[in-house]
Protein backbone atom coordinates (compact mmCIF):
# COMPACT_ATOMS: atom_id res chain seq x y z
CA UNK A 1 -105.74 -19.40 54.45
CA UNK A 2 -108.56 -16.68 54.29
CA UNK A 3 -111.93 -17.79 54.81
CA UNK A 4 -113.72 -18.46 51.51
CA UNK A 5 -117.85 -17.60 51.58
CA UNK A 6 -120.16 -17.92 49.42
CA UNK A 7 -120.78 -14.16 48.72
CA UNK A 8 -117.20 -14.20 47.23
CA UNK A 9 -118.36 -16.04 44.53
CA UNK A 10 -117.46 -14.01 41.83
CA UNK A 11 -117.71 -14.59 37.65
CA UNK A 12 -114.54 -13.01 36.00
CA UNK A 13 -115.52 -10.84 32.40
CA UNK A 14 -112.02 -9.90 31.48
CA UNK A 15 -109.00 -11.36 31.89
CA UNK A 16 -105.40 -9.60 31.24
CA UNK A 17 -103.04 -10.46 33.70
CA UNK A 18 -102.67 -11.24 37.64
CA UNK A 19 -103.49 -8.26 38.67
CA UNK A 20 -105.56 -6.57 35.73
CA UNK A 21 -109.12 -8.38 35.61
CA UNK A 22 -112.16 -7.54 35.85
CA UNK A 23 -115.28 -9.60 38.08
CA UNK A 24 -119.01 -9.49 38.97
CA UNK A 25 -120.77 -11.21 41.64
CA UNK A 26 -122.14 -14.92 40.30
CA UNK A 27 -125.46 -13.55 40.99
CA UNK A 28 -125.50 -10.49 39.20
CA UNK A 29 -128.14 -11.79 36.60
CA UNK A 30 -130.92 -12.89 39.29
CA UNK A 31 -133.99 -10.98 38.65
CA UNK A 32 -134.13 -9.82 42.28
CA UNK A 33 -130.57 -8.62 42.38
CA UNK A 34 -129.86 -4.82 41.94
CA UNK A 35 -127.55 -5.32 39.13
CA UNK A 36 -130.35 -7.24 36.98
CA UNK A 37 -133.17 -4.04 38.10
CA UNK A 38 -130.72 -1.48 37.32
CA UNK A 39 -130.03 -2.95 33.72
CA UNK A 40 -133.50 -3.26 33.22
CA UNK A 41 -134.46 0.17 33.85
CA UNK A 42 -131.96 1.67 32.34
CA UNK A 43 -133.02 -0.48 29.32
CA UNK A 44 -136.58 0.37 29.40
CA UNK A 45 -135.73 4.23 29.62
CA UNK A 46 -133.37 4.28 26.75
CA UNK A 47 -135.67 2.42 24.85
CA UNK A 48 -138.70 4.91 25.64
CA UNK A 49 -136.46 7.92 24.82
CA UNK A 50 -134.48 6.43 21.68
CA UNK A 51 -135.98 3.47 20.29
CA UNK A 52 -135.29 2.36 16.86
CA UNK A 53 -134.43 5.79 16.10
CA UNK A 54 -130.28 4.61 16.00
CA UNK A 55 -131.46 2.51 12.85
CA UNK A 56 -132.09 5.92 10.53
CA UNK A 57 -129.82 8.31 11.92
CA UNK A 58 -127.06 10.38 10.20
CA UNK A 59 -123.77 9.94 10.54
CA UNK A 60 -122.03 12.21 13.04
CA UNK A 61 -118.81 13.85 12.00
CA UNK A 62 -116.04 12.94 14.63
CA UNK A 63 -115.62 16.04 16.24
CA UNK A 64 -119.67 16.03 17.18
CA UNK A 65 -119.68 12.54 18.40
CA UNK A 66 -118.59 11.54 22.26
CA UNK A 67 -115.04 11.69 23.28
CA UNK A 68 -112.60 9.88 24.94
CA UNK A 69 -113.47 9.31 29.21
CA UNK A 70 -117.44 10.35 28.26
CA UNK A 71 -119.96 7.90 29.22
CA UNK A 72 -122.68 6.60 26.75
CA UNK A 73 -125.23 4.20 26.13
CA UNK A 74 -124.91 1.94 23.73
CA UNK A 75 -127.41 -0.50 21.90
CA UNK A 76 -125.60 -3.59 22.33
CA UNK A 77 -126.80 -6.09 19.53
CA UNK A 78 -125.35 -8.64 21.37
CA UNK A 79 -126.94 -8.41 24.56
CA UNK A 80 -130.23 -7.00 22.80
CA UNK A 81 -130.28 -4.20 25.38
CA UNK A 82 -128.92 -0.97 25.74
CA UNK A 83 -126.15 -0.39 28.22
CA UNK A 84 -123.28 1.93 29.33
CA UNK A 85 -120.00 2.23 28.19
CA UNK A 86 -117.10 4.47 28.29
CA UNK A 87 -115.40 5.89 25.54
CA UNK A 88 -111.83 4.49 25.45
CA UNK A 89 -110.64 5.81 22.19
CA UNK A 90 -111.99 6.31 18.36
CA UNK A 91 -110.39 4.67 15.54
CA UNK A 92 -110.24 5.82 11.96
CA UNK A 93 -110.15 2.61 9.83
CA UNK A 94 -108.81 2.10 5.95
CA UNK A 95 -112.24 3.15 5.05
CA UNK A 96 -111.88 6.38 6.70
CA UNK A 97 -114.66 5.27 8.95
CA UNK A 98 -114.62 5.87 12.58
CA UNK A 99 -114.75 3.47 14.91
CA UNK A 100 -115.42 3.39 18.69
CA UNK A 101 -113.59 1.69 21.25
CA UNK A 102 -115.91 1.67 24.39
CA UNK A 103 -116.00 -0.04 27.74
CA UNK A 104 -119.26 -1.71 29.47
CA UNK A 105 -118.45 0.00 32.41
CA UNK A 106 -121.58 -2.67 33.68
CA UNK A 107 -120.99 -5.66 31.63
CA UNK A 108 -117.09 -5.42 32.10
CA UNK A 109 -115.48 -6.10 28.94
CA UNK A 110 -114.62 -3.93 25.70
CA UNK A 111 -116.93 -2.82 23.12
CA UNK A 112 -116.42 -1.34 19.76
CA UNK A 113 -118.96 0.02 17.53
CA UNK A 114 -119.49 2.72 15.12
CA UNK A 115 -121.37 6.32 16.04
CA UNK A 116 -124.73 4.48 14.50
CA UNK A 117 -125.45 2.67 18.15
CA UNK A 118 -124.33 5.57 20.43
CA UNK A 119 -126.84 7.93 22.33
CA UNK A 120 -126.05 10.41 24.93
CA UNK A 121 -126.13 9.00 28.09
CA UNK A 122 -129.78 10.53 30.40
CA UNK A 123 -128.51 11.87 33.24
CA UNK A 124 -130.12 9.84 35.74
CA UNK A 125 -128.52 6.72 35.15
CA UNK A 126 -124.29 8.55 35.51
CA UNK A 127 -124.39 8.68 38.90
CA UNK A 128 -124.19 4.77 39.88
CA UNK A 129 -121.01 3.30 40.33
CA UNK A 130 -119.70 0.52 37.79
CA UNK A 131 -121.61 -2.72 38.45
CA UNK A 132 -117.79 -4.75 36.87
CA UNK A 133 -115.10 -4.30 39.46
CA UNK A 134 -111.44 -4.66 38.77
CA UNK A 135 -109.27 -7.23 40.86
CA UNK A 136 -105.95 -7.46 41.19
CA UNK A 137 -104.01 -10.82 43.34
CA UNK A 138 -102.41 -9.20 46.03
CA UNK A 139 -98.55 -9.46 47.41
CA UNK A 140 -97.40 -10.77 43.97
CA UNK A 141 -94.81 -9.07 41.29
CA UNK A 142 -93.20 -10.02 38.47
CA UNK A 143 -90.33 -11.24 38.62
CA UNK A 144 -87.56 -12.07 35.49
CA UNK A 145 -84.59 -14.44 35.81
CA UNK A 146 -81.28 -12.99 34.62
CA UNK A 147 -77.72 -14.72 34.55
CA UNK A 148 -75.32 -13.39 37.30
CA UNK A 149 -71.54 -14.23 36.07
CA UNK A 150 -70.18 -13.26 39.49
CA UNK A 151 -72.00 -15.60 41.27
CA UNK A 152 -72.11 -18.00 38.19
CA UNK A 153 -76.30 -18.54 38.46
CA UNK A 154 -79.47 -17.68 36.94
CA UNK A 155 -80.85 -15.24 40.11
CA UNK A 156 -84.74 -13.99 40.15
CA UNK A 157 -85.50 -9.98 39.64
CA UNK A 158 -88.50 -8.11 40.48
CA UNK A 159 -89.90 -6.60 36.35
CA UNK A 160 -92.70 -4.40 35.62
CA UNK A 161 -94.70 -6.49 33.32
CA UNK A 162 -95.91 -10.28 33.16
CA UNK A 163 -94.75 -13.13 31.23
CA UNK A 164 -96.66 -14.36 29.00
CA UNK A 165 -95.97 -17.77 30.67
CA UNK A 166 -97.81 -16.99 34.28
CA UNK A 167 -100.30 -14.99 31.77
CA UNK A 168 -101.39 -18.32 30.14
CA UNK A 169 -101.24 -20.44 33.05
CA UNK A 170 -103.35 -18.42 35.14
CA UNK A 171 -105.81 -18.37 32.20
CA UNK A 172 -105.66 -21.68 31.90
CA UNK A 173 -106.49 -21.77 35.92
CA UNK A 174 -109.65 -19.40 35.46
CA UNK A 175 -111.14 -21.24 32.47
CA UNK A 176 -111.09 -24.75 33.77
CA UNK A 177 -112.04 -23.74 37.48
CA UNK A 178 -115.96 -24.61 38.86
CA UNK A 179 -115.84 -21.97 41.44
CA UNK A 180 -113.43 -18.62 41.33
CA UNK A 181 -113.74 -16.55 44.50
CA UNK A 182 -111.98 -13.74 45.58
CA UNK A 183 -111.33 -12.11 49.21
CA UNK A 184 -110.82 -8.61 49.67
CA UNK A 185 -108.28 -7.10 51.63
CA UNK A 186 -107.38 -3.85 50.19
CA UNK A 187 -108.48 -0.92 47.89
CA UNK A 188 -106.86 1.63 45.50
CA UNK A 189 -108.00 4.47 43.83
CA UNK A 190 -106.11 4.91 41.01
CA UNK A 191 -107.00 7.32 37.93
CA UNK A 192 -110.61 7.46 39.20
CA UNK A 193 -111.17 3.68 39.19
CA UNK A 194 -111.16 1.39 42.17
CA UNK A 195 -108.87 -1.46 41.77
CA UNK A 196 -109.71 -4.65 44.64
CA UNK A 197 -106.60 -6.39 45.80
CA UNK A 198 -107.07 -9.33 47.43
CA UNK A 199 -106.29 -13.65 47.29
CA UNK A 200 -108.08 -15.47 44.32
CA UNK A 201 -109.16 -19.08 45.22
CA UNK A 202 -110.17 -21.47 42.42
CA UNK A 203 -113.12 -24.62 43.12
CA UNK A 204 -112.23 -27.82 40.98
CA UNK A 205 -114.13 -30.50 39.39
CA UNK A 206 -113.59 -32.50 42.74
CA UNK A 207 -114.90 -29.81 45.09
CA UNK A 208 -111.10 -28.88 46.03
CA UNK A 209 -110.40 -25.27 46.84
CA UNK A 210 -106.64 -24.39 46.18
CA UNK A 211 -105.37 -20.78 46.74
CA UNK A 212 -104.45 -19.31 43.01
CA UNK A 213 -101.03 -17.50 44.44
CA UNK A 214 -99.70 -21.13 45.68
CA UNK A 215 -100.80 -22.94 42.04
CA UNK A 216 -98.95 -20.19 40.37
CA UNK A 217 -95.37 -20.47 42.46
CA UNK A 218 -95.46 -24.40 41.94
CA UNK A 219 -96.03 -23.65 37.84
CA UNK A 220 -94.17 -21.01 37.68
CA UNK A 221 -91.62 -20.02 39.81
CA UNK A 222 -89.45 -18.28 37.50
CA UNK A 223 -91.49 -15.63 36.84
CA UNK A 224 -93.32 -13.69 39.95
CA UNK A 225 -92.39 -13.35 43.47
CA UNK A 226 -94.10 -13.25 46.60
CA UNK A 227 -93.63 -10.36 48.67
CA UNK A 228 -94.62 -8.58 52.10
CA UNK A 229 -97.39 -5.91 52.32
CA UNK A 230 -94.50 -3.00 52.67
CA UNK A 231 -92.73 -4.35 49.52
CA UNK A 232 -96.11 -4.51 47.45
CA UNK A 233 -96.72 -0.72 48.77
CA UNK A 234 -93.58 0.69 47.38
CA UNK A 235 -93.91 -1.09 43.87
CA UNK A 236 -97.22 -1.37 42.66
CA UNK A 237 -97.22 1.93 41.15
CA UNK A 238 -93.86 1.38 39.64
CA UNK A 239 -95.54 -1.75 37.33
CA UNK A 240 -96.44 -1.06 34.19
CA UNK A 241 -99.20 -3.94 34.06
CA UNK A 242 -101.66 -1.09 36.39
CA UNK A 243 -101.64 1.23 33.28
CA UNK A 244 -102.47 -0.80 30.64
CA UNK A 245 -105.73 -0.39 28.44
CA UNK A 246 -108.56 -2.50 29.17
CA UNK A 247 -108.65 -3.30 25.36
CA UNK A 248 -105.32 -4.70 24.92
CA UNK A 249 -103.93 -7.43 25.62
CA UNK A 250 -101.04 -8.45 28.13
CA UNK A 251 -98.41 -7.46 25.44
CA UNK A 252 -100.18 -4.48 24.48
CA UNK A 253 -101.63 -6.13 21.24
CA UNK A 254 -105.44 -5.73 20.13
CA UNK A 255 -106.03 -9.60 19.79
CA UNK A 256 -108.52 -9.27 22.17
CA UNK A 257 -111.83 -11.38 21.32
CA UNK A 258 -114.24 -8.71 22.28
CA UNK A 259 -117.02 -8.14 20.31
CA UNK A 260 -117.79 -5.37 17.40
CA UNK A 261 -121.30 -3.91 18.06
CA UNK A 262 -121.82 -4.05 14.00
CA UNK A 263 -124.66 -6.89 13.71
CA UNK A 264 -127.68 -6.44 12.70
CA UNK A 265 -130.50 -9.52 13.69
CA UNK A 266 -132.50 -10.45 10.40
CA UNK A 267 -136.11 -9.48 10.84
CA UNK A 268 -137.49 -9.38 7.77
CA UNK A 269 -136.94 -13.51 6.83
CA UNK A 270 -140.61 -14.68 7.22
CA UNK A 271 -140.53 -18.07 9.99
CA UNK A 272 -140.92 -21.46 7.86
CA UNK A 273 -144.22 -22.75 8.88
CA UNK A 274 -144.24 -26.58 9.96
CA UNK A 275 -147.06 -28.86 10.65
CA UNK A 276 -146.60 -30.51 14.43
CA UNK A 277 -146.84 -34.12 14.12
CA UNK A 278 -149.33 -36.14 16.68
CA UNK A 279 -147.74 -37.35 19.49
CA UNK A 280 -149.43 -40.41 21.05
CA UNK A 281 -148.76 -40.89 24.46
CA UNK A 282 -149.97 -43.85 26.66
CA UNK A 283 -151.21 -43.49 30.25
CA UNK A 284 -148.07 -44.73 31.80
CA UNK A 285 -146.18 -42.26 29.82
CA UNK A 286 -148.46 -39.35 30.92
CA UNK A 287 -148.11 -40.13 34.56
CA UNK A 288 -144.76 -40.44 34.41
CA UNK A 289 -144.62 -36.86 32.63
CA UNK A 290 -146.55 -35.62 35.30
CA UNK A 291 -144.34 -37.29 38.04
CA UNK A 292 -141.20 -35.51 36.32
CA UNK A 293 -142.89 -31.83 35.75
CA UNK A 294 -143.88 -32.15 39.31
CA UNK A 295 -140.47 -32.86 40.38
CA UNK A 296 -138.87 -29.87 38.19
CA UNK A 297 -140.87 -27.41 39.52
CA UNK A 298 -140.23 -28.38 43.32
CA UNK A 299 -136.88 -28.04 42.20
CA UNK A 300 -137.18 -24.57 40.48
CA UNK A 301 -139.12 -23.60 44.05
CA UNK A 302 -136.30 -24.52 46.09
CA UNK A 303 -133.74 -23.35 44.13
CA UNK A 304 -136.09 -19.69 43.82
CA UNK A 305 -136.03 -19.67 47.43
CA UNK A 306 -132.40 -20.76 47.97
CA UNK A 307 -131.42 -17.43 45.94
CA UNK A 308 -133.57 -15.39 47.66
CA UNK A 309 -131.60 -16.18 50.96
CA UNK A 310 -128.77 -15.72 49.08
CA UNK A 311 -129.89 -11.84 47.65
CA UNK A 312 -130.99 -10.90 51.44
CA UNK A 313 -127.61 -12.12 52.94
CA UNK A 314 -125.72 -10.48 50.31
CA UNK A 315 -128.23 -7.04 50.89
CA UNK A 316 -127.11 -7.46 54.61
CA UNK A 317 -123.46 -7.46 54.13
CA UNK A 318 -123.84 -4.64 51.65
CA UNK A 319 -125.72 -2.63 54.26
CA UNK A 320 -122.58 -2.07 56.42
CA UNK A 321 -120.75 0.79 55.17
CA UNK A 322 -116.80 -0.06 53.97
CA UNK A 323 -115.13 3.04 53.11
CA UNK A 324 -112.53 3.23 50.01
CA UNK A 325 -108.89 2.89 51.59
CA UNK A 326 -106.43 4.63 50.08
CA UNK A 327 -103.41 2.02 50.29
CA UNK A 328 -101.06 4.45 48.06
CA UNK A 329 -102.12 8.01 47.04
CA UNK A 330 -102.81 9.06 43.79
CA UNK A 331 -100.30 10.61 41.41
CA UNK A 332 -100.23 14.00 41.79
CA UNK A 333 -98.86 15.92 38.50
CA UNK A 334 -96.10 18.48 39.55
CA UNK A 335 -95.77 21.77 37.46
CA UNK A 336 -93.37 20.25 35.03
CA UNK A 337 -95.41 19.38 31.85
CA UNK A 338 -93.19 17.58 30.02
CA UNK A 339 -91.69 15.22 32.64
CA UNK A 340 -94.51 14.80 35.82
CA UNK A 341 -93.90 13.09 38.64
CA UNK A 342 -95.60 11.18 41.38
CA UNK A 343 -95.65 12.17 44.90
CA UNK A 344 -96.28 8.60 46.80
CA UNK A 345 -95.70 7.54 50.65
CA UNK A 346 -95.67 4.26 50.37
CA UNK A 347 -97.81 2.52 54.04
CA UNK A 348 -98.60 -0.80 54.91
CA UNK A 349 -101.56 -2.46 53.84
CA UNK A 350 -104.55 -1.83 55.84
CA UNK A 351 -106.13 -5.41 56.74
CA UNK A 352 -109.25 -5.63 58.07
């Protein structure tokens, strides 16, 4: 079993299937961790160069607003910030109103909002990569069971998509896990984003850590197989479940719960003034406030510093350089228009 650390801590955003989800590092919203200062500034900036002008604008005809594989920023009314997204696709509703369907490229889940929200992105802030990374569990397929009458038995098959059995159990996995970690083995660049294969491992209420790939052959055999690094080489690009859009769900469906950027925070309800009542506290009682407001910030001081270590051991490993391995090359489109194919030479999985 891979050594698990506690830089591979991870926090997963969005969830499609075993090998289509998206993580950030647990520690992503410290205030000394580059992630947090990045948002920050790029908050601050688009807030000094926009404002509140989003909340008067005109309405941008379709063809003027961003298109699909641009990057914005967006005024997230959830988050109360502004952040960046991608434009995935735009929508024309019932109401002949267009909609949005962006990515938080940052944040790593789906967005969709209407033109009113969406500003240019400044040009300073489209060079750094995505903060969300995409995962995938490595050296598993699908697999489908299908009845052979010659040899008079169900047999197992490799498929290109997921069940919607392993789907659920896995989610199932991921939501009541403490701790979800994942260890990196190999890369792949695939239609300019970098997908992380590697082995998931799950924490449990009692402190057990179980590898993910072994809880998902015991619940469900039927429907994946474990293979060998040259088998995953020559058909992960063959699976349809690498393709899919990050809006959608494992059967293609938008059921998604992601949210729609169309709230707008009350601020013109005036606060209901209330009269504190007297509290009477006796000198026992005070000390033994004092005793447990001591105690909380020694704790808040120890756990400030414990993060710290954490931030400078996790700037140290990012310090030495890994390079982007290309496990399978890119499609390359062929002159053919109507029918392009892939040039691939399938390899063997680099391990480091």
């Amino acid at each position: 079993m891979s050594q698990v650390g506690d830089n591979n801590v991870v926090r997963i955003t969005q969830y499609i299937n075993p090998h289509c989800f998206w993580y950030k590092p647990i520690m992503a919203n410290l205030p000394e961790h580059e992630h947090r200062k990045f948002a920050t500034a790029l908050d601050e900036h688009c807030e000094s160069l926009y404002g509140e002008r989003y909340e008067v604008v005109r309405s941008l005809h379709t063809r003027e607003g961003p298109q699909p594989g641009s990057l914005v920023a967006l005024r997230s009314n959830q988050l109360q910030r502004w952040i960046r997204c991608e434009v995935e696709e735009l929508v024309v509703d019932l109401n002949s109103k267009t909609w949005y369907q962006l990515w938080a490229i940052d944040e790593g889940f789906p967005v969709k909002s209407c033109v009113r929200y969406i500003r240019p992105l400044p040009q300073s802030f489209t060079k750094e990569p995505a903060q969300a990374k995409r995962g995938a569990i490595i050296n598993i397929l699908p697999a489908d069971t299908r009845y052979d009458y010659l040899k008079d038995e169900q047999v197992l098959e490799p498929s290109t998509s997921w069940c919607q059995g392993i789907v659920s159990s896995l989610e199932v996995l991921l939501e009541a896990a403490v701790e979800i970690s994942i260890v990196q083995k190999a890369k792949l660049v695939l239609q300019k984003e970098t997908i992380h294969f590697g082995e998931l491992f799950i924490t449990t209420q009692n402190n057990t850590t179980l590898n993910v790939t072994d809880l998902l052959l015991k619940a469900c055999s039927n429907q994946m197989i474990q293979v060998s690094d040259n088998e995953y080489t020559k058909a992960i690009l063959t699976l349809r479940t690498l393709k899919m859009k990050r809006f959608l769900n494992n059967e293609g469906i938008d059921k998604m719960p992601h949210p729609v950027n169309n709230f707008e925070p009350q601020t013109n309800r005036k606060p209901v003034q209330r009269t504190p009542k007297p509290v009477v506290t006796t000198p026992t009682e005070e000390a033994r406030d004092t005793e447990v407001t001591e105690k909380v910030h020694d704790w808040l001081e120890r756990n400030r510093q414990a993060c710290a270590a954490m931030l400078q051991q996790e700037r140290a490993n990012d310090d030495q350089t890994e390079e982007v391995i290309h496990i399978i090359p890119e499609a390359v489109e062929l002159n053919s228009e109507r029918n392009p194919k892939a040039s691939i030479r399938p390899g063997k999985l680099p391990y480091r």
